[in-house]
C-alpha atoms as a PDB file:
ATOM      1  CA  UNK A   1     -21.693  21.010  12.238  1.00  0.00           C
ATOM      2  CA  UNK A   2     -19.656  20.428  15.285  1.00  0.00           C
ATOM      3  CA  UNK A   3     -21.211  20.796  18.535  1.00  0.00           C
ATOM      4  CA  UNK A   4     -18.851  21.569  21.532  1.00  0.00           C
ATOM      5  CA  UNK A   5     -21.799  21.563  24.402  1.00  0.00           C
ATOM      6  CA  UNK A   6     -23.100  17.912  25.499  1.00  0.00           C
ATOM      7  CA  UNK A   7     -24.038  15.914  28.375  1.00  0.00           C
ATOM      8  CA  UNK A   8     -24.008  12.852  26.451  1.00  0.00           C
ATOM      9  CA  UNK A   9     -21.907  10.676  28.171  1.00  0.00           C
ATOM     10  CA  UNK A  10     -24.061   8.248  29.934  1.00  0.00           C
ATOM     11  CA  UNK A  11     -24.228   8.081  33.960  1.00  0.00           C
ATOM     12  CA  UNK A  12     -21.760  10.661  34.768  1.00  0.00           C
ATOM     13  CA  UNK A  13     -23.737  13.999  35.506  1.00  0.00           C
ATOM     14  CA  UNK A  14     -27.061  15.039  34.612  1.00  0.00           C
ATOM     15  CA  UNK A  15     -27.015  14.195  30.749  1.00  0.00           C
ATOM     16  CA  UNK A  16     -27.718  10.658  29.535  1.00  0.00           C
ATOM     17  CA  UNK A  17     -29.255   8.167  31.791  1.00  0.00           C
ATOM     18  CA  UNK A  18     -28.369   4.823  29.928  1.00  0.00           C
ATOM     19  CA  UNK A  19     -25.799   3.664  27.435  1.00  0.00           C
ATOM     20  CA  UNK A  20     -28.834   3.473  25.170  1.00  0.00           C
ATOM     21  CA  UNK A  21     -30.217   6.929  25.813  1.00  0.00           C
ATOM     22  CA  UNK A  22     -26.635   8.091  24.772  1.00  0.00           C
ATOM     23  CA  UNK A  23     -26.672   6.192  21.835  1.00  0.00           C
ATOM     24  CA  UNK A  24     -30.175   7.585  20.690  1.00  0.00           C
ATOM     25  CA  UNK A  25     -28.882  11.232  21.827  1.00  0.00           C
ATOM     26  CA  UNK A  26     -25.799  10.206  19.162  1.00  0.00           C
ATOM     27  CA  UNK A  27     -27.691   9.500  16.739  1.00  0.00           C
ATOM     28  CA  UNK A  28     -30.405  12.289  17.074  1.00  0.00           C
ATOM     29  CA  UNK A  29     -27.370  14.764  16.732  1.00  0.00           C
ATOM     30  CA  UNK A  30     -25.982  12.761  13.561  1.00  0.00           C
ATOM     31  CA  UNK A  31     -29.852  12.961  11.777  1.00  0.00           C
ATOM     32  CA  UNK A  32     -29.636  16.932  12.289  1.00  0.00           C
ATOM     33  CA  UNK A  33     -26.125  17.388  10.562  1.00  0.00           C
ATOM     34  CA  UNK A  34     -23.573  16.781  13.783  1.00  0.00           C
ATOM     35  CA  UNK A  35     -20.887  15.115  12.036  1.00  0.00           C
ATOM     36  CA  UNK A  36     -18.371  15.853  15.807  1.00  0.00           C
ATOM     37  CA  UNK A  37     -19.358  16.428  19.240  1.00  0.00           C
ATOM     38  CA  UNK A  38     -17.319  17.039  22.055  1.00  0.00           C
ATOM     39  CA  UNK A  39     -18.607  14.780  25.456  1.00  0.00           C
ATOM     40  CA  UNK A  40     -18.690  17.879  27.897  1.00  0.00           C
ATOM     41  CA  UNK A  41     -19.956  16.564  31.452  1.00  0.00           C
ATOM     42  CA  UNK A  42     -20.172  18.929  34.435  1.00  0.00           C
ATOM     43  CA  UNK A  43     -17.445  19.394  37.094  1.00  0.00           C
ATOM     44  CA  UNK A  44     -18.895  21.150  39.669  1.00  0.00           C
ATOM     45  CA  UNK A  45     -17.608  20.450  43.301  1.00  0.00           C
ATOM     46  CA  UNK A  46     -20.243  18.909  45.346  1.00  0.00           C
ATOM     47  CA  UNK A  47     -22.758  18.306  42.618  1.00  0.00           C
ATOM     48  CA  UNK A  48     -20.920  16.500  39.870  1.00  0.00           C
ATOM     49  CA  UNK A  49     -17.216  15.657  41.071  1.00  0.00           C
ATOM     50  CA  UNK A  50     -15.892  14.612  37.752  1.00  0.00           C
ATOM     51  CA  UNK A  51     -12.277  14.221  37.043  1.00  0.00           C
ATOM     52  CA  UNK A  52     -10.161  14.238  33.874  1.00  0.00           C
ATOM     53  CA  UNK A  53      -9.860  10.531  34.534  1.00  0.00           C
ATOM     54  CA  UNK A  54     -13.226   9.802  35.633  1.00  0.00           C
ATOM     55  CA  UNK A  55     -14.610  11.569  31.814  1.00  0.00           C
ATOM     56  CA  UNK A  56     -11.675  10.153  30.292  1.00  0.00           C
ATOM     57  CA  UNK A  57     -12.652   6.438  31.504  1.00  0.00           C
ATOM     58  CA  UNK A  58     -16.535   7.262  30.005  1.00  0.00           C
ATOM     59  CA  UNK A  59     -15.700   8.331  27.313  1.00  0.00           C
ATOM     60  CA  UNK A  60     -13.514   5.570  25.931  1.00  0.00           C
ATOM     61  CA  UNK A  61     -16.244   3.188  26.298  1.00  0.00           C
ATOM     62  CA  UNK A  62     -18.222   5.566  25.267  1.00  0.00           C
ATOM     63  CA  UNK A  63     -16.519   5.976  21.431  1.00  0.00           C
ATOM     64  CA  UNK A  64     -16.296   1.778  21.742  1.00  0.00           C
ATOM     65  CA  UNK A  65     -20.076   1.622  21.833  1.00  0.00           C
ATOM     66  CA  UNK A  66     -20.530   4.357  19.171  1.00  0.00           C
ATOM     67  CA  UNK A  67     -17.987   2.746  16.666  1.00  0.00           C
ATOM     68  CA  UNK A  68     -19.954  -1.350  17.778  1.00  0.00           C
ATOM     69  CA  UNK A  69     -23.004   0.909  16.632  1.00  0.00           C
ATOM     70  CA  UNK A  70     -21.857   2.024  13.702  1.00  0.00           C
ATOM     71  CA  UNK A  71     -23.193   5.987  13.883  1.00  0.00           C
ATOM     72  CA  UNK A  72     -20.976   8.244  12.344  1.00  0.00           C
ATOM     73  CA  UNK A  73     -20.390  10.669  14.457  1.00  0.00           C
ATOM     74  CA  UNK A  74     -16.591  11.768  15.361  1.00  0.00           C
ATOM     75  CA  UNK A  75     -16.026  12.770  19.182  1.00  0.00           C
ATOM     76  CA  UNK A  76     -13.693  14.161  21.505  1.00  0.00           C
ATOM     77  CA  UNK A  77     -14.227  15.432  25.324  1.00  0.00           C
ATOM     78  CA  UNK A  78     -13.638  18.121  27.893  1.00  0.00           C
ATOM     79  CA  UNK A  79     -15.872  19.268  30.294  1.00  0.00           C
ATOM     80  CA  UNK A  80     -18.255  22.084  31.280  1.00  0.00           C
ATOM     81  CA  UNK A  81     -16.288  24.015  34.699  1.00  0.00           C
ATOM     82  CA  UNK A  82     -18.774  25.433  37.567  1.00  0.00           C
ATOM     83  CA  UNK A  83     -16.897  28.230  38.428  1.00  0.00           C
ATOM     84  CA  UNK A  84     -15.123  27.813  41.693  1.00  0.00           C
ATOM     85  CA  UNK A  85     -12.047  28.879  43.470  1.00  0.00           C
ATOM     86  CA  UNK A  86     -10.083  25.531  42.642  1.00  0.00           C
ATOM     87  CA  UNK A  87      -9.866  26.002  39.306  1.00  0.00           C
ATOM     88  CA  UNK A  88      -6.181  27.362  39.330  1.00  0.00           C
ATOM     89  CA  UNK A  89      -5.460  25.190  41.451  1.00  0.00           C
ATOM     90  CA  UNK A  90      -6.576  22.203  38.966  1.00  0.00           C
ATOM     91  CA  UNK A  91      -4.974  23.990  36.120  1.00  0.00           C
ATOM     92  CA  UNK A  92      -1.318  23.817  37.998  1.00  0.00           C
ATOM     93  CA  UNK A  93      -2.217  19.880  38.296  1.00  0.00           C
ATOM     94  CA  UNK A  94      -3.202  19.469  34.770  1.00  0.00           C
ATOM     95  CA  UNK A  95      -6.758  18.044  35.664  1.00  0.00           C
ATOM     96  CA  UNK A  96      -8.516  20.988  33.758  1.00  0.00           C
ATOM     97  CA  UNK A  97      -9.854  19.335  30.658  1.00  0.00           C
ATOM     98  CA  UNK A  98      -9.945  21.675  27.609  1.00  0.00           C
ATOM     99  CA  UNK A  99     -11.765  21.531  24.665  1.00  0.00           C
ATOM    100  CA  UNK A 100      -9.049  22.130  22.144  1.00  0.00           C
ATOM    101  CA  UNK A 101      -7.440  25.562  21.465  1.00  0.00           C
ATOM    102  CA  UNK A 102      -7.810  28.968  19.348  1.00  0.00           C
ATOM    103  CA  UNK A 103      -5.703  32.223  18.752  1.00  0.00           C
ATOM    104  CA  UNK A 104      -2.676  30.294  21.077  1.00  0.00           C
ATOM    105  CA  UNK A 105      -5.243  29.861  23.638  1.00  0.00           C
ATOM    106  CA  UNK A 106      -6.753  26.768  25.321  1.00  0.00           C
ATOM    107  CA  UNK A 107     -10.173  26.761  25.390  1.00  0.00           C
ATOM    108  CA  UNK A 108     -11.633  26.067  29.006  1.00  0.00           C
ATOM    109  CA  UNK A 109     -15.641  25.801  28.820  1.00  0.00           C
ATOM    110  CA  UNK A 110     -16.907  27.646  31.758  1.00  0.00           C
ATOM    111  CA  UNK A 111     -20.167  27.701  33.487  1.00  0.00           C
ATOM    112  CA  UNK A 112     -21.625  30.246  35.931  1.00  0.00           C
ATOM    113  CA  UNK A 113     -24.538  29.554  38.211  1.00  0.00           C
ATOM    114  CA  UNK A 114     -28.096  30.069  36.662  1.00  0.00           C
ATOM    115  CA  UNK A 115     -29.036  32.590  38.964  1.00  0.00           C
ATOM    116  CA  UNK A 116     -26.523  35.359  39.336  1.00  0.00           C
ATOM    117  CA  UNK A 117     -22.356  36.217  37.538  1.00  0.00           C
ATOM    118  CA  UNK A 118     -20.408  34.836  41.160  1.00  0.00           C
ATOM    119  CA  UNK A 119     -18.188  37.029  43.152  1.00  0.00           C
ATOM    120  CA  UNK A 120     -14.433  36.669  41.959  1.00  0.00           C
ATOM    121  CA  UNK A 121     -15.273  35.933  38.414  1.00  0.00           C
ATOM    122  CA  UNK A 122     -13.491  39.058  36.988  1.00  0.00           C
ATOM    123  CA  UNK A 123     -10.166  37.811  39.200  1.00  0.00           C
ATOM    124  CA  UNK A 124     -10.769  34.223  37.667  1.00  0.00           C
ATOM    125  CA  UNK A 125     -10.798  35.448  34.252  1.00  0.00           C
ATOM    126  CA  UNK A 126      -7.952  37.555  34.465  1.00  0.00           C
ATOM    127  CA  UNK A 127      -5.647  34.643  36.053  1.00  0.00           C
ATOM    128  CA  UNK A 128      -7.108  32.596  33.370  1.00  0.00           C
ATOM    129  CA  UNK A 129      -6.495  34.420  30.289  1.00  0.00           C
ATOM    130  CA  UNK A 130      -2.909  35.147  32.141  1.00  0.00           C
ATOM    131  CA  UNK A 131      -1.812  31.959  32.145  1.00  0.00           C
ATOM    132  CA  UNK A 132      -2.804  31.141  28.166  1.00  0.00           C
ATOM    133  CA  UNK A 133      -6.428  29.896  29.021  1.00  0.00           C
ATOM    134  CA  UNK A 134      -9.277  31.408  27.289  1.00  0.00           C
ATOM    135  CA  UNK A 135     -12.749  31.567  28.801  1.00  0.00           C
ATOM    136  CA  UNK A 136     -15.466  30.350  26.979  1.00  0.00           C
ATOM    137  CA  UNK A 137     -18.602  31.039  29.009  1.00  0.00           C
ATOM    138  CA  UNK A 138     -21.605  28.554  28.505  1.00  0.00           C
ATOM    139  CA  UNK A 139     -24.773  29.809  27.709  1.00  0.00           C
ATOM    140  CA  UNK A 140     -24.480  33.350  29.174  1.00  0.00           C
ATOM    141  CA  UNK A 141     -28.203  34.297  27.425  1.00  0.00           C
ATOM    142  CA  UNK A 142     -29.789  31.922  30.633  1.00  0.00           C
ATOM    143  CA  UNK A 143     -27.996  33.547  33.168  1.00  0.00           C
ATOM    144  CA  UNK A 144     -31.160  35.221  35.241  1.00  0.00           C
ATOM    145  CA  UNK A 145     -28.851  38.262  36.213  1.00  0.00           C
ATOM    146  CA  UNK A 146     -27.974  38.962  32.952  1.00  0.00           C
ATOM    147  CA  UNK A 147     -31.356  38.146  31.596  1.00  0.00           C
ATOM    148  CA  UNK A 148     -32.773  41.180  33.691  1.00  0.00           C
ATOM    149  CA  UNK A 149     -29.647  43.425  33.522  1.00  0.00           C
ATOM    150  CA  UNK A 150     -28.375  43.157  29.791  1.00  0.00           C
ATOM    151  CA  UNK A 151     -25.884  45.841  30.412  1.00  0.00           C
ATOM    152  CA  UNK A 152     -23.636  43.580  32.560  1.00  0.00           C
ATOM    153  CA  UNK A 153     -23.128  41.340  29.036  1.00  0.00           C
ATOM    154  CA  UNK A 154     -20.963  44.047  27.956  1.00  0.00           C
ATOM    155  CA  UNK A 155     -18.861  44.000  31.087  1.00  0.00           C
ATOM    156  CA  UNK A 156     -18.399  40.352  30.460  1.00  0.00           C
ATOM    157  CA  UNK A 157     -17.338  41.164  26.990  1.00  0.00           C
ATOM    158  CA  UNK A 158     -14.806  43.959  27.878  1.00  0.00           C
ATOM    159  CA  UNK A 159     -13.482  41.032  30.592  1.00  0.00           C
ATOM    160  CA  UNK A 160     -12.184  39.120  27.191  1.00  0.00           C
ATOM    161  CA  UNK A 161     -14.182  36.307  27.496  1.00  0.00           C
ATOM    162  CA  UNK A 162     -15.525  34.276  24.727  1.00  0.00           C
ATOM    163  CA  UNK A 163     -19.268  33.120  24.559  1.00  0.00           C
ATOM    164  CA  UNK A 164     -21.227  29.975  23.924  1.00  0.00           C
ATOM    165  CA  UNK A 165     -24.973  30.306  22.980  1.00  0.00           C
ATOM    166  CA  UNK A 166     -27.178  27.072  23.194  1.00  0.00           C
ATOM    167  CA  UNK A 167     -28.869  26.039  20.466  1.00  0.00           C
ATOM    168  CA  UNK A 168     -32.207  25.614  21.986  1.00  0.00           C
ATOM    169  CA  UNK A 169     -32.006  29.460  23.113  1.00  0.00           C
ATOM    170  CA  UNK A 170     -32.279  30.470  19.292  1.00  0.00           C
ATOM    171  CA  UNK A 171     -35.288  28.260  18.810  1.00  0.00           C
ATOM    172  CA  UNK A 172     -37.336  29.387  22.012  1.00  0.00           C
ATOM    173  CA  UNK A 173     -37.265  26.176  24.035  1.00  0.00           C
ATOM    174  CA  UNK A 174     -36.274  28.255  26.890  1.00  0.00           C
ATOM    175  CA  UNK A 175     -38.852  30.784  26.663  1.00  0.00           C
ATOM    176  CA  UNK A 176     -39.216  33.913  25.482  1.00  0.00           C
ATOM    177  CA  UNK A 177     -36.748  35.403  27.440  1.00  0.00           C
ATOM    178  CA  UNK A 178     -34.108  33.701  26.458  1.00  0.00           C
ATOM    179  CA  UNK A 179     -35.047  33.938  22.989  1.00  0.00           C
ATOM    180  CA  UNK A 180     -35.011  37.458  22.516  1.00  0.00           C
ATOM    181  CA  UNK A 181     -31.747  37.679  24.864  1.00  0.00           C
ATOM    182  CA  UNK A 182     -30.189  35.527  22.336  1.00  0.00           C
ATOM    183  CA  UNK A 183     -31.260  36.806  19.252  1.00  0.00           C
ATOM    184  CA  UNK A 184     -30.209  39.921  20.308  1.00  0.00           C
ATOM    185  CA  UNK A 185     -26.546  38.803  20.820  1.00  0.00           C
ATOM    186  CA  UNK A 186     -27.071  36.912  17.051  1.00  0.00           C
ATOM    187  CA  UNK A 187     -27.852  40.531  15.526  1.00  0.00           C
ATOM    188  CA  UNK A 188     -24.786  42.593  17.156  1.00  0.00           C
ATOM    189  CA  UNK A 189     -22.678  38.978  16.320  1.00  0.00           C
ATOM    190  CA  UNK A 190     -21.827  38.786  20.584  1.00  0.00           C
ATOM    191  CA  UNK A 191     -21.486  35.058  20.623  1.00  0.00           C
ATOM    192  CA  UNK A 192     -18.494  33.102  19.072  1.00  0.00           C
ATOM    193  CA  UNK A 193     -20.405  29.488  18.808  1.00  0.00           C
ATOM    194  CA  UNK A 194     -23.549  27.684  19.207  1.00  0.00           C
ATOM    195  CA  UNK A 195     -23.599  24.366  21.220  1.00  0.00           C
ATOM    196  CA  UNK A 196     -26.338  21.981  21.732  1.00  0.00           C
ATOM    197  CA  UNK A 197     -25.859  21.318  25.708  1.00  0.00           C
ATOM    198  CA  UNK A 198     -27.751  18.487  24.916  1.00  0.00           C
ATOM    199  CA  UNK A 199     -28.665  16.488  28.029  1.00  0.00           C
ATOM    200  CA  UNK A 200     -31.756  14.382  26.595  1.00  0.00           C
ATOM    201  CA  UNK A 201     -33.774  13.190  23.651  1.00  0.00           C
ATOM    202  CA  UNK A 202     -37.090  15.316  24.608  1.00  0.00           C
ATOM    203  CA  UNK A 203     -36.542  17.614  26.558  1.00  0.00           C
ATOM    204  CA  UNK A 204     -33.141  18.532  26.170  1.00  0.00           C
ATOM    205  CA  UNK A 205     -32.463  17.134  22.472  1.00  0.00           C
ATOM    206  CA  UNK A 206     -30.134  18.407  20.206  1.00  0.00           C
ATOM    207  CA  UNK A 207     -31.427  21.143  18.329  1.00  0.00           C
ATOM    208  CA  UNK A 208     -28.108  22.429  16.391  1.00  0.00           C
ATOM    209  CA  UNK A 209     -30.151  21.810  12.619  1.00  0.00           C
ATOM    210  CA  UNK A 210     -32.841  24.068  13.334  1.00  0.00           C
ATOM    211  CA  UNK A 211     -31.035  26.759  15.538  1.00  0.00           C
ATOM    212  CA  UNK A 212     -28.853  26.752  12.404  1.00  0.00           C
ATOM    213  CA  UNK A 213     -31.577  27.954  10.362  1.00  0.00           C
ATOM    214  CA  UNK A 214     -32.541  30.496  12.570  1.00  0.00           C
ATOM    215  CA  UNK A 215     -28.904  31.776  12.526  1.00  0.00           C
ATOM    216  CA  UNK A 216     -28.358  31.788   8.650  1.00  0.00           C
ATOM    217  CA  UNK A 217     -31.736  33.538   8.038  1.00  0.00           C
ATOM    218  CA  UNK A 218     -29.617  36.448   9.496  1.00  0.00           C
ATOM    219  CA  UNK A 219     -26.386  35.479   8.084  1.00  0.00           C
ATOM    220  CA  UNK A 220     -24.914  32.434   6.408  1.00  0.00           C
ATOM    221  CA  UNK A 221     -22.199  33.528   6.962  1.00  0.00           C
ATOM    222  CA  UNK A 222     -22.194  34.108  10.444  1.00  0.00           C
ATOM    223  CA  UNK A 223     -23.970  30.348  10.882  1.00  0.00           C
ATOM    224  CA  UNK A 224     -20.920  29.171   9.206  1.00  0.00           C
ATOM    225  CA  UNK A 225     -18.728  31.289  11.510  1.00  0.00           C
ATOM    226  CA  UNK A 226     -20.320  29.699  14.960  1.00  0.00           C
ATOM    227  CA  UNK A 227     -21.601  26.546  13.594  1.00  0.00           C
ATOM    228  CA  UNK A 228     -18.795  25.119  11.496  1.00  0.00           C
ATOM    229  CA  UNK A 229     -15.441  26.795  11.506  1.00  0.00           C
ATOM    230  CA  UNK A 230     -14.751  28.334  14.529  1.00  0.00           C
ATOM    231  CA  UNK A 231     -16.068  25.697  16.534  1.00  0.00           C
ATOM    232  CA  UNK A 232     -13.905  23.194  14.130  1.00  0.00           C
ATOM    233  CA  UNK A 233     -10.633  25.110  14.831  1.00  0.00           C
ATOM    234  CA  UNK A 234     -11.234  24.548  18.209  1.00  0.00           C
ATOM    235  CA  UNK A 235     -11.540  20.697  17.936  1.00  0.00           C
ATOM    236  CA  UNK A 236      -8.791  20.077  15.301  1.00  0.00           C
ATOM    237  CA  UNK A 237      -6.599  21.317  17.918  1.00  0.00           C
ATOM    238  CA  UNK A 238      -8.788  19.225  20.539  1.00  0.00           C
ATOM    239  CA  UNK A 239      -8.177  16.318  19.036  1.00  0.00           C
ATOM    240  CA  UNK A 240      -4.693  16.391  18.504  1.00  0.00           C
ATOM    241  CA  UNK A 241      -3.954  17.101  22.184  1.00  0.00           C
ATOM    242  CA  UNK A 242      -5.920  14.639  23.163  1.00  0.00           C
ATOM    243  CA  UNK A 243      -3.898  11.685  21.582  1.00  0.00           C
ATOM    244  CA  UNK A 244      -1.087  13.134  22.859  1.00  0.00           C
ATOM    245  CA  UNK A 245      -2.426  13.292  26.446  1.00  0.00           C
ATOM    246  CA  UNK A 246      -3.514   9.864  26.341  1.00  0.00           C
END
């Protein structure tokens, strides 16, 4: 599986606390059939003021520590975007981190607030997808305004984004709500991958081997689909870029 969602790089946001958490966290993910994962801490202005070079610095001693430790797990990294209104402005400065590219598109992983879908997201989206960058919106199924108004998913949709469900969603760690919110987007096939946003080992662990179950008991194929080959077209591409960035 490749997992596109995690806060494993230690120190930097909210995810990992220690080099040795981050380690654990690696290996957890590599035990449940992660063979790549793409480091994916938080910029969000204010909170978590990450820069391309600031993830880019973690994560190189980050993949030093992981090859010393000999767990086999491949990564890349990008980033998880708060929406906000300097986002173009990054973009025309290159300091947007992507997480690879699909259908011609980069692939910019984008996060909404918890609580409510922000004003100006429709006019974000549409500059986005303008200038050859493709939305793909984190875990839309814990979004409280679309949890209670459902409807406003398909407004989202018709917007042309692309959406990442987390793993833990699919397996009920995030209550019931959630659950059914996301199971319901698994049986009319409304996300495009599953990610394990992993932040921790308990709380937050990486559950991609059993929310994989719970996907291919409806459809192997469609576990496949968000699990494995999408999500790997997306890195391949990833990968690439990033030598040549660096």
């Amino acid at each position: 599986m490749i997992d596109l969602h995690s806060h494993i790089l230690p120190g930097i946001d909210d995810g990992a606390r220690s080099l040795d958490i981050a380690l654990q966290m690696a290996q957890q993910a590599v035990d449940g059939g992660v063979r790549h994962m793409v480091c994916t801490p938080h910029i969000h202005k204010g909170y978590f003021d990450n820069t391309l070079n600031t993830i880019r610095h973690a994560f190189n001693e980050f993949q030093k520590a992981i090859a010393d430790a000999s767990i086999p797990l491949s990564l890349s990294y990008a980033a998880e975007v708060r929406v906000n209104e300097l986002i173009p402005i990054w973009y025309k400065q290159q300091e947007l981190p992507f997480l690879g590219e699909y259908n011609g598109k980069r692939i910019l992983l984008l996060e909404m607030p918890h609580s409510h879908i922000p004003q100006g997201l429709e006019v974000l989206i549409k500059w986005l997808l303008k200038n050859n960058v493709q939305p793909l919106i984190a875990h839309p199924e814990r979004n409280r305004e679309l949890l209670a108004e459902q409807h406003k998913f398909s407004w989202l949709q018709r917007q042309g984004c692309m959406f990442q469900v987390t793993a833990g969603a699919l397996t009920g760690r995030f209550g019931d709500k959630v659950e059914d919110f996301a199971l319901s987007m698994m049986r009319n096939k409304a996300f495009h991958v599953v990610a394990s946003d992993t932040h921790d080992l308990v709380r937050r662990p990486n559950d991609m081997q059993a929310a994989y179950e719970v996907v291919s008991t409806f459809s192997d194929d469609f576990a496949q689909e968000t699990f494995v080959t999408r999500p790997g077209a997306i890195v391949s591409v990833g990968q690439q870029n990033e030598v040549t960035n660096d």
